[in-house]
Structure formats: C-alpha cells, structure tokens
N, C-alpha and C. Protein backbone atom coordinates (compact mmCIF):
# COMPACT_ATOMS: atom_id res chain seq x y z
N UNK A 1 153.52 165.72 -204.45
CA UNK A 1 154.66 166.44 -203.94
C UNK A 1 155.31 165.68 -202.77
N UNK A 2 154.52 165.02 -201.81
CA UNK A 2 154.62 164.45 -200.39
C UNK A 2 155.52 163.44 -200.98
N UNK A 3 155.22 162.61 -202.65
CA UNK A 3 156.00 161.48 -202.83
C UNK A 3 157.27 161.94 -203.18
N UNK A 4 157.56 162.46 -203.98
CA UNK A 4 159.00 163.12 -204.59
C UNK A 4 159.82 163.73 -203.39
N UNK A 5 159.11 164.20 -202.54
CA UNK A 5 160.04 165.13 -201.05
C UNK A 5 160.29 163.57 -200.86
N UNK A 6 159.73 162.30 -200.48
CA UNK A 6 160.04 161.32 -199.84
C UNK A 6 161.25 160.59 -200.29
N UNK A 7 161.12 160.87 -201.70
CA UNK A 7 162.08 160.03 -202.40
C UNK A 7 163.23 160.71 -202.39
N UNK A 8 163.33 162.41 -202.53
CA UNK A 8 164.50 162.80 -202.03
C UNK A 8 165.18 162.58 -201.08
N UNK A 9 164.19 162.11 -200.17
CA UNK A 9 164.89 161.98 -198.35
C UNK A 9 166.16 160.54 -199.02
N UNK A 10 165.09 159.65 -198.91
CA UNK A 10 165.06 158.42 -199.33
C UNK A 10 166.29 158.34 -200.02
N UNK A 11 166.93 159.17 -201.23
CA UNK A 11 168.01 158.76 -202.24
C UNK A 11 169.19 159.59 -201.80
N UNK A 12 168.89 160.37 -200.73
CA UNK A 12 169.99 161.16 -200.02
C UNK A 12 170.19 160.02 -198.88
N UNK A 13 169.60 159.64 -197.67
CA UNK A 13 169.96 158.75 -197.28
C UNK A 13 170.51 157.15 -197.88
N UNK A 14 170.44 157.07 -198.80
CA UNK A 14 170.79 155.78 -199.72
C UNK A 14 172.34 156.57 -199.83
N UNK A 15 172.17 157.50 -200.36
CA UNK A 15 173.59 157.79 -200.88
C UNK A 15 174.82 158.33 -199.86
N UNK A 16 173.90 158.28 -198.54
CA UNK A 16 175.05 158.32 -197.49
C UNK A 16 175.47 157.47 -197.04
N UNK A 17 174.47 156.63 -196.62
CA UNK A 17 174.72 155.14 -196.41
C UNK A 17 175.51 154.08 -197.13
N UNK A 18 175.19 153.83 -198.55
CA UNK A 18 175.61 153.29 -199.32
C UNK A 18 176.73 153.89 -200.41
N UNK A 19 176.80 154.94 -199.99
CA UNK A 19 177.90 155.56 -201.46
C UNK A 19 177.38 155.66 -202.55
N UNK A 20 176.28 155.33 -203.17
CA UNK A 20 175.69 155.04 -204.40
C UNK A 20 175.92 156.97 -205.15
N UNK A 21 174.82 156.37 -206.18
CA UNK A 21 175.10 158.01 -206.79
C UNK A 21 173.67 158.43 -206.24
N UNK A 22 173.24 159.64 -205.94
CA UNK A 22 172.21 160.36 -205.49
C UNK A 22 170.87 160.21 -206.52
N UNK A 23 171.38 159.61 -207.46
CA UNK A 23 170.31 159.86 -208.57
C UNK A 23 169.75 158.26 -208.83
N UNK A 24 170.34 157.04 -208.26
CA UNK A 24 170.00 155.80 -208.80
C UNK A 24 168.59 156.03 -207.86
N UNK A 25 168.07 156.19 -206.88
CA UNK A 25 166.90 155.84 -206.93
C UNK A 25 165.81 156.46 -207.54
N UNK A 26 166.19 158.10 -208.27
CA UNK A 26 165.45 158.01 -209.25
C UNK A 26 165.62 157.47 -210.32
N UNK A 27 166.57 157.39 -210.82
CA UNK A 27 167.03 156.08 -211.85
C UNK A 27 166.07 154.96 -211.89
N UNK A 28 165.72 154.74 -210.72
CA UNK A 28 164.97 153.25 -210.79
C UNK A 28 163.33 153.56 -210.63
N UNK A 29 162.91 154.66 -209.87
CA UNK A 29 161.52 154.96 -210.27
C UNK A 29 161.25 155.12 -211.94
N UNK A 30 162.18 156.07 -212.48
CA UNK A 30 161.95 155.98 -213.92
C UNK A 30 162.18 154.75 -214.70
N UNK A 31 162.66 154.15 -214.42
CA UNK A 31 163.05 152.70 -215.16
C UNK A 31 161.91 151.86 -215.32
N UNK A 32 161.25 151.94 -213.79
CA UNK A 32 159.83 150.95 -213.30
C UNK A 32 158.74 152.17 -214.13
N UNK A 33 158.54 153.58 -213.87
CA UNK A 33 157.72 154.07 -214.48
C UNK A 33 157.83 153.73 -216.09
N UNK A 34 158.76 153.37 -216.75
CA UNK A 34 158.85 153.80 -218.18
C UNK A 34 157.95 151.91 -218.38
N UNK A 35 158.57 150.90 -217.39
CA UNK A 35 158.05 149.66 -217.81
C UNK A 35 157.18 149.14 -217.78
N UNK A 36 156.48 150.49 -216.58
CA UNK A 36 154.59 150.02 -216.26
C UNK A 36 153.90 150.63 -217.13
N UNK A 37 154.65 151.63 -218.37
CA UNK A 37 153.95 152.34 -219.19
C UNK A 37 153.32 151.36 -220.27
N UNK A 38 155.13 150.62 -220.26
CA UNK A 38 154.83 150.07 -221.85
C UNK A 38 153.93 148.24 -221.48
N UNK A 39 153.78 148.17 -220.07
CA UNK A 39 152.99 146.93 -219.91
C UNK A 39 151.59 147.37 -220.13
N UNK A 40 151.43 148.57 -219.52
CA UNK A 40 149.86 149.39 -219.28
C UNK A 40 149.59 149.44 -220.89
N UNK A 41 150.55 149.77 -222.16
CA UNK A 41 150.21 150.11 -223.18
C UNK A 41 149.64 148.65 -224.54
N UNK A 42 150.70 147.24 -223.71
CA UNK A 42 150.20 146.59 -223.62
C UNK A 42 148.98 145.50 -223.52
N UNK A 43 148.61 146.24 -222.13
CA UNK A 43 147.74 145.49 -221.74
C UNK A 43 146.39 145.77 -222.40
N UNK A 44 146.42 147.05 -223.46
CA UNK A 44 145.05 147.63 -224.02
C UNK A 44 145.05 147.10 -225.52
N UNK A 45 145.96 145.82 -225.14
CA UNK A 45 145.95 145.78 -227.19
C UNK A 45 145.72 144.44 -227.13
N UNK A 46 144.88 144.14 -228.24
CA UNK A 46 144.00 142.71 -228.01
C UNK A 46 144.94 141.40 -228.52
N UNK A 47 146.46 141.44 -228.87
CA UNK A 47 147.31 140.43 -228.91
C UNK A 47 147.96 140.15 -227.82
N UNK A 48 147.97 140.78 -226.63
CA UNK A 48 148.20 140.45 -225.78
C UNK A 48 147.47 139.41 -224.83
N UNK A 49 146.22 138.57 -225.69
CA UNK A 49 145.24 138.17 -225.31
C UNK A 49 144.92 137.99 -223.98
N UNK A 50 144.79 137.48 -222.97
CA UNK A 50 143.75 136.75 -222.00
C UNK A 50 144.89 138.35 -221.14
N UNK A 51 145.50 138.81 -220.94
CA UNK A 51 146.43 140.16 -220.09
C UNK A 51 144.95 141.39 -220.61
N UNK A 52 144.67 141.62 -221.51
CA UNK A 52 144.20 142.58 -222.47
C UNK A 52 142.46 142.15 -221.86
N UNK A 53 141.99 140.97 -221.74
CA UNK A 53 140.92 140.54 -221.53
C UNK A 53 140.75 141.20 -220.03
N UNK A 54 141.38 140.82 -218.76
CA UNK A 54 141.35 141.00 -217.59
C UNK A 54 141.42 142.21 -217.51
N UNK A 55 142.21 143.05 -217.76
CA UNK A 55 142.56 144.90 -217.98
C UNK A 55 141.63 145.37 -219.12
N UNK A 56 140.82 144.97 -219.57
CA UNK A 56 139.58 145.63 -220.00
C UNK A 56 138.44 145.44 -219.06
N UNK A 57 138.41 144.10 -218.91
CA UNK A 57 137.57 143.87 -217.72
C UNK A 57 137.81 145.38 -216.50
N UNK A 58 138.36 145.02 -216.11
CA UNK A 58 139.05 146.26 -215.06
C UNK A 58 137.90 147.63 -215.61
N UNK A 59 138.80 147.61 -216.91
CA UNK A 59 138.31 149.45 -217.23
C UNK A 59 136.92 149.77 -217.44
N UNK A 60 136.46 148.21 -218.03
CA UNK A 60 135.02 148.59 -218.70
C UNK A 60 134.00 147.87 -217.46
N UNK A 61 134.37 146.93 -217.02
CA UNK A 61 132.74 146.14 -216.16
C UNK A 61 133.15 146.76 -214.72
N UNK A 62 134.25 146.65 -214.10
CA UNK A 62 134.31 147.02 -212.84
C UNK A 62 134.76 148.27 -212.14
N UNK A 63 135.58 149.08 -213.28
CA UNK A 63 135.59 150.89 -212.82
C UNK A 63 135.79 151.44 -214.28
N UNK A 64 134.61 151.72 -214.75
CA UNK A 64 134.73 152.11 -216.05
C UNK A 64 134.37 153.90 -215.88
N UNK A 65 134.93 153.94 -216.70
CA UNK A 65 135.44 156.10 -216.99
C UNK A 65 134.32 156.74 -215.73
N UNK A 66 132.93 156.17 -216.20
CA UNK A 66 131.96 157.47 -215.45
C UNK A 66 131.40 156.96 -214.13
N UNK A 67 132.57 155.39 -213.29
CA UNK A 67 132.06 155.08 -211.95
C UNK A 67 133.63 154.79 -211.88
N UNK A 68 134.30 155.72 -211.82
CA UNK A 68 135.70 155.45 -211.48
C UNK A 68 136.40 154.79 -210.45
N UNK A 69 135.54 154.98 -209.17
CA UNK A 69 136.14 153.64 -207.96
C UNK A 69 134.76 152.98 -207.67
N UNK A 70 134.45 152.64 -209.42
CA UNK A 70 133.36 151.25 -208.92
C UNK A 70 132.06 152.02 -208.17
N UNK A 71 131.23 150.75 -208.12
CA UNK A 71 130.41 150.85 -207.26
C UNK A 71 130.27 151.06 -206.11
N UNK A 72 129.16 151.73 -205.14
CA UNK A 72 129.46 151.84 -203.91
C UNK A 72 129.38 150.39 -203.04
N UNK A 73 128.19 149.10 -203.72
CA UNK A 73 129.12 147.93 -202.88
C UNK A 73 130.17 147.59 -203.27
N UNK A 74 130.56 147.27 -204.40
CA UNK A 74 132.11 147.25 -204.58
C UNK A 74 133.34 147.92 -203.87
N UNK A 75 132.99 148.83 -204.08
CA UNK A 75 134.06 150.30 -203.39
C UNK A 75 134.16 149.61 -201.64
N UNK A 76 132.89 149.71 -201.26
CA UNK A 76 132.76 148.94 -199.48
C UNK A 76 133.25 147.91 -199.35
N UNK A 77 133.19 146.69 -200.42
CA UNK A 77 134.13 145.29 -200.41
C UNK A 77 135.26 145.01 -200.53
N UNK A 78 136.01 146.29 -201.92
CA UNK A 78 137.26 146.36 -201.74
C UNK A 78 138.31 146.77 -201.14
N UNK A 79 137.86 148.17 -200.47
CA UNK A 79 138.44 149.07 -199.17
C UNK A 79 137.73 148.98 -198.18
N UNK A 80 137.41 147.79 -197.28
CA UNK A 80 136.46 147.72 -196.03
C UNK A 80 137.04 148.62 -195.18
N UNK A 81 138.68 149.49 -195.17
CA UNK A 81 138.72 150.50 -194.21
C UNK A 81 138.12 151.86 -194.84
N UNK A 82 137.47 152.19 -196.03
CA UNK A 82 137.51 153.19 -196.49
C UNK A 82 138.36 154.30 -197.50
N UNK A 83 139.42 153.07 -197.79
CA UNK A 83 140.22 153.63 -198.34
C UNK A 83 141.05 152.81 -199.81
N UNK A 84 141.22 153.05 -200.76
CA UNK A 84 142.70 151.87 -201.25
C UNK A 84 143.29 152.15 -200.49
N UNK A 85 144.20 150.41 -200.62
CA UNK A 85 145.79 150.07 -200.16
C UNK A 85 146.23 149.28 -201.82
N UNK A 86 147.50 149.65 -201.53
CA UNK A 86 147.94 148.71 -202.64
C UNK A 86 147.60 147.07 -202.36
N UNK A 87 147.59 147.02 -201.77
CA UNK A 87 147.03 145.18 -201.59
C UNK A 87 145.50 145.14 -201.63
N UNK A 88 144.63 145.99 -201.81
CA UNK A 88 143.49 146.02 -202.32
C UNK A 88 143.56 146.24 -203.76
N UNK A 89 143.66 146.72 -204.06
CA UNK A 89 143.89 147.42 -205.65
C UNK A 89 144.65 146.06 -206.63
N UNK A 90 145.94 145.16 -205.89
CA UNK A 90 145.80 143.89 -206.39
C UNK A 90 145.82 142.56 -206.11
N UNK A 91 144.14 142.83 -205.95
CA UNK A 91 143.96 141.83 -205.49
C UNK A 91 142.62 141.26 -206.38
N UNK A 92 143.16 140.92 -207.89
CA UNK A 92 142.65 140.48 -208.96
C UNK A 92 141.24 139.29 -208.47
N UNK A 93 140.96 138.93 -207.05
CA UNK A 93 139.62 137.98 -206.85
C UNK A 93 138.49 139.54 -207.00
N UNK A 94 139.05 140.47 -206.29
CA UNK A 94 137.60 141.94 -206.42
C UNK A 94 138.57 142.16 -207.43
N UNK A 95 139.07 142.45 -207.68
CA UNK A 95 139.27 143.64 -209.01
C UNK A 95 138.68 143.41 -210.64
N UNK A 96 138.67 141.92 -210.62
CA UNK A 96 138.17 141.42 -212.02
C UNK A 96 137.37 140.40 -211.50
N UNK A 97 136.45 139.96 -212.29
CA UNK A 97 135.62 138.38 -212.68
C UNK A 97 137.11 137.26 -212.57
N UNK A 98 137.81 136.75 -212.38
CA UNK A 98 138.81 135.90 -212.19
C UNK A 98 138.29 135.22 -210.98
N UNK A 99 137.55 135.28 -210.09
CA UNK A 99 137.50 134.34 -209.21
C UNK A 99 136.10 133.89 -210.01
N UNK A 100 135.41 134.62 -210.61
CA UNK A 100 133.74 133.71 -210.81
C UNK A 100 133.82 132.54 -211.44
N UNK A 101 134.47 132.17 -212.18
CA UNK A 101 134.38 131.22 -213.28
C UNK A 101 134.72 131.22 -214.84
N UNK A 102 135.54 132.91 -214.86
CA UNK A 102 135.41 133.43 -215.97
C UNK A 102 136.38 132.34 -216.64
N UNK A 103 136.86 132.74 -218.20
CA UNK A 103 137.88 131.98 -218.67
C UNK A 103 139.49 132.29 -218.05
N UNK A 104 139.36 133.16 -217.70
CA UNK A 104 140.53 133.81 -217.55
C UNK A 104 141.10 133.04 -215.86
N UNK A 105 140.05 132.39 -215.00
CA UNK A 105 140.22 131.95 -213.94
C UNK A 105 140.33 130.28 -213.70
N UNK A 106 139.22 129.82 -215.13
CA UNK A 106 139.36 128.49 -215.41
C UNK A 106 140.14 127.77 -215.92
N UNK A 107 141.42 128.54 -216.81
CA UNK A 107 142.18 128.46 -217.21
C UNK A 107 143.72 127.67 -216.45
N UNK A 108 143.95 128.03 -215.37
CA UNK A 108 144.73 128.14 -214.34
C UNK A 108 144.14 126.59 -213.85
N UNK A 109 142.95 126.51 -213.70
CA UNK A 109 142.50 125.04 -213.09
C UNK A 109 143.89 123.78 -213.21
N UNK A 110 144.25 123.01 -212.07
CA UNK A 110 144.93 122.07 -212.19
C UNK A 110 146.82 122.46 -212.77
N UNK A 111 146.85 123.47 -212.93
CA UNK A 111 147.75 123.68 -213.11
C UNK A 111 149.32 123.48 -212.58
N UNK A 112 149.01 123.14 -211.14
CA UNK A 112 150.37 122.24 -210.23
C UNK A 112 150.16 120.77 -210.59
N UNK A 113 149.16 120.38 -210.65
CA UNK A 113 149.50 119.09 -210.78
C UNK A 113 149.44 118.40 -212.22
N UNK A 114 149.73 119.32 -213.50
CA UNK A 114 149.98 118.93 -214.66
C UNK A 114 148.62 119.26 -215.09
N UNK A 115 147.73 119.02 -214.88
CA UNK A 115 146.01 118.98 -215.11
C UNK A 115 145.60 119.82 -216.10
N UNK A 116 144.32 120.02 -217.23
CA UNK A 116 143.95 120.90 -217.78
C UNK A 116 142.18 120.75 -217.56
C-alpha cells in the first residue's frame, strides 16, 4: 500500500512539474512490470540456456521453496545489516555459484581482451 500511496505522490508531482499526463508513471511501472514478467517467464525455460541455468540455480540450490531467504549463513552474508537491499539481492557473486568456478562464471573469462 506504502508503495502505490508513493507512486501517487510521485506521478502527481511529475505531473505538476512536468505537465506530463498523471498516469505515465504508472504507465511505466506497468510496462517494466509486464517485461519482468515475460523475462521471469523466460528465465524458467531451458532455451534460454546459461539465463535459465543461473535462475534455477537461484530457486533450487540457494533459496529454494522450503528455505526461502536461504540459509541462515547465507541470509547473514547477504544482508550483513539484517535486512535485503536491492543491491544485495543483485548481487549475482552471493546470489548464485557465478563467482565459484561454475560454467556460467568461466565463461566470461578473458572476455575484454578477446580471450576464451
């Protein structure tokens, strides 16, 4: 509720300021909601390969259905204040195997300087 009151503030001041129409900034939450749907819907389908690999990873090894924010060292490593932030949440070195060595991290190797 706290978010939607915000965004009202938010698209009423836009639209005083700017003249715009009162409704483009929900316009644009729905636009971004409809596109994180169809990436999220995406990301669960196995042609999307090595995207589909990392976002399973996610769901199944590191917060899977019945440890939903992870482990409790995990949970302590990724929110050292106690909390998510969005810059915890992506920050794909804790969130997935991508920093260990996986394929999905070795992949990337050399990649500025032409390298494979």
């Amino acid at each position: 509720m706290i978010m939607y009151i915000s965004m009202m503030i938010w698209s009423y001041l836009a639209y005083e300021i700017t003249d715009c129409s009162i409704w483009t900034i929900f316009g644009y939450y729905m636009l971004g909601m409809v596109g994180f749907y169809f990436w999220h819907y995406m990301a669960h389908e196995k042609w999307s390969g090595e995207m589909h690999e990392i976002h399973m990873e996610h769901h199944i090894d590191r917060f899977p259905s019945s440890d939903f924010y992870g482990t409790a060292e995990l949970y302590a490593d990724m929110y050292p204040d106690g909390r998510p932030t969005i810059w915890g949440l992506m920050n794909l070195a804790k969130t997935t195997n991508i920093a260990d060595g996986t394929k999905a991290s070795s992949e990337g190797v050399g990649i500025t300087t032409g390298e494979k």
